[in-house]
Protein backbone atom coordinates (compact mmCIF):
# COMPACT_ATOMS: atom_id res chain seq x y z
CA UNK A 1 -9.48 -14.84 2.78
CA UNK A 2 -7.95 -11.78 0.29
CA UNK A 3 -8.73 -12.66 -3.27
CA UNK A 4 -4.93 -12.77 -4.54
CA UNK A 5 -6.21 -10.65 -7.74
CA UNK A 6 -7.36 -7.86 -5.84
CA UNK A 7 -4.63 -7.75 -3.97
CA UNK A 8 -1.97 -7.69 -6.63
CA UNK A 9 -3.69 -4.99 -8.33
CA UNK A 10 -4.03 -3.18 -5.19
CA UNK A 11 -0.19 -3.31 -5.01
CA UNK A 12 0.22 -2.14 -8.20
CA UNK A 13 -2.52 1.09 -7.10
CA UNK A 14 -0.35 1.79 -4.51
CA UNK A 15 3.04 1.66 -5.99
CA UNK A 16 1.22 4.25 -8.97
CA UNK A 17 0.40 6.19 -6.07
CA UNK A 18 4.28 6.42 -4.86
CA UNK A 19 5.32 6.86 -8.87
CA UNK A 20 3.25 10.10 -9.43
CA UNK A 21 5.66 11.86 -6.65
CA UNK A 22 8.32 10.43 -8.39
CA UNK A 23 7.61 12.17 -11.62
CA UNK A 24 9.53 15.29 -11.98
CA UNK A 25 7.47 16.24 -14.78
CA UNK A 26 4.46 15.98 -12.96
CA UNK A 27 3.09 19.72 -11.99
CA UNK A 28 0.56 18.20 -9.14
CA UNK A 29 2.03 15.17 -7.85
CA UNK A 30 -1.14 15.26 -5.40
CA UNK A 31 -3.24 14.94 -8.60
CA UNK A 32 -2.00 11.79 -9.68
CA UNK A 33 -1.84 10.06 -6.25
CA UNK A 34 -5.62 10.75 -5.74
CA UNK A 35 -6.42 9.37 -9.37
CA UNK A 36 -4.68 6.44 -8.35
CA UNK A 37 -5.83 5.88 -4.94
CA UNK A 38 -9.54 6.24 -6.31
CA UNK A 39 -9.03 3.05 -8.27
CA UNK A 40 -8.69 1.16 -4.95
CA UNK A 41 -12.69 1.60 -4.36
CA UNK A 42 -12.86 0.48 -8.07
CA UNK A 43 -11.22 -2.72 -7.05
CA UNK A 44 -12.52 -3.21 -4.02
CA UNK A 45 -9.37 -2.87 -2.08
CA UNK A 46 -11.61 -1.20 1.00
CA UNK A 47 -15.27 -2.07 0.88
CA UNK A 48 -17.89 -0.88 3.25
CA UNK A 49 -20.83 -3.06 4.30
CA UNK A 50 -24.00 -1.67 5.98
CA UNK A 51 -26.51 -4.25 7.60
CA UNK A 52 -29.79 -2.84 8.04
CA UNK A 53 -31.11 -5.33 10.37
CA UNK A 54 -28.63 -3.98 12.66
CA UNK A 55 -27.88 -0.70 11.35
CA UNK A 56 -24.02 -1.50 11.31
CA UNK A 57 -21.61 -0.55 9.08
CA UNK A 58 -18.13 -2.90 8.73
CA UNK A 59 -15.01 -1.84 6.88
CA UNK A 60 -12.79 -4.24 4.64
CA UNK A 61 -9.58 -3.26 4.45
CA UNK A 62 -8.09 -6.62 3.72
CA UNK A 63 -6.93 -6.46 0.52
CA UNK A 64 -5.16 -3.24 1.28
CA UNK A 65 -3.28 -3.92 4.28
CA UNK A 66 -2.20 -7.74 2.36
CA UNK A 67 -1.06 -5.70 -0.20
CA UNK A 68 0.92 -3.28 2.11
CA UNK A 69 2.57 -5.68 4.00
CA UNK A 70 3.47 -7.60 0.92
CA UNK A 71 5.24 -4.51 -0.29
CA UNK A 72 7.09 -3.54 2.99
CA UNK A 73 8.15 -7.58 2.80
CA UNK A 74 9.37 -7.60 -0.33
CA UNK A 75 11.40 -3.72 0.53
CA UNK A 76 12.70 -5.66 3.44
CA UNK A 77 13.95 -8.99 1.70
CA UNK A 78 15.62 -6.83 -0.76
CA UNK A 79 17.31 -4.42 1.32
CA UNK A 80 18.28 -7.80 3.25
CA UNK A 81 19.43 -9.39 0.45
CA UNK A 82 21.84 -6.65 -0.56
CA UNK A 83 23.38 -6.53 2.88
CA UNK A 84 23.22 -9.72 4.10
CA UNK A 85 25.11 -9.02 7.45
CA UNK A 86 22.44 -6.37 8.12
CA UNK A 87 20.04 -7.21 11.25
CA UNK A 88 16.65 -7.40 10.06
CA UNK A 89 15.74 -5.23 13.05
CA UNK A 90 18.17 -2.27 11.58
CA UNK A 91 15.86 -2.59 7.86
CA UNK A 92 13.11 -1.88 10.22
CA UNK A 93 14.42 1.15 11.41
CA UNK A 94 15.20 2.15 8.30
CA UNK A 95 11.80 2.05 7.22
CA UNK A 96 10.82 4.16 10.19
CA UNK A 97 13.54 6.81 9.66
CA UNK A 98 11.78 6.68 5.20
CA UNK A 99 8.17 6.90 7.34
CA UNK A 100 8.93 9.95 9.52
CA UNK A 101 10.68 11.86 6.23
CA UNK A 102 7.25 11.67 4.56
C-alpha cells in the first residue's frame, strides 16, 4: 500500500513540474522541471531495491503512478463537472488530443 503522504507530495512534485512551463518568466523552463522532478527520489516517489542474494533489482513506482492517476481523476471530474452532459469517454479523448500536443 502507497503511503498517502508520499503520494500527496508527489502530486504536488509533479504539478511544480507542469508550473515551471507555465512561467513566462522562466528563461529554461527545462531547468525548473528537472529541479522539481529530482525531489521525487527525495521523497521516495520511485525507489529502487537491489537483493543481493539474488542479484535483482525491483522498481517502485507506486507512489508516482497513485499520484498520476489521482491527478488525471481529479482533471476528469472537473472537466465532467463543468459539462455535465459530456460523455466521460469524450474527457478521455480530450486528454489524449492535451497528450499528443506535448
Amino acid at each position: 500500500m502507497t503511503d498517502p503522504e508520499v503520494t500527496r507530495q508527489t502530486a504536488h512534485v509533479l504539478l511544480d513540474a507542469l508550473s515551471a512551463f507555465d512561467d513566462s518568466s522562466n528563461p529554461d523552463p527545462n531547468a525548473g522541471m528537472r529541479l522539481a522532478l529530482r525531489r521525487l527520489q527525495e521523497i521516495d516517489a520511485v525507489s529502487i531495491l537491489y537483493d543481493d542474494e539474488t542479484d535483482t533489482r525491483t522498481v517502485d513506482a507506486q507512489p508516482l503512478l497513485q499520484a498520476s492517476l489521482n491527478l488525471l481523476t481529479s482533471a476528469i471530474v472537473t472537466r465532467l463537472n463543468e459539462n455535465p452532459n459530456l460523455p466521460g469517454v469524450d474527457v478521455i479523448t480530450e486528454l489524449r488530443e492535451v497528450t499528443d500536443l506535448t
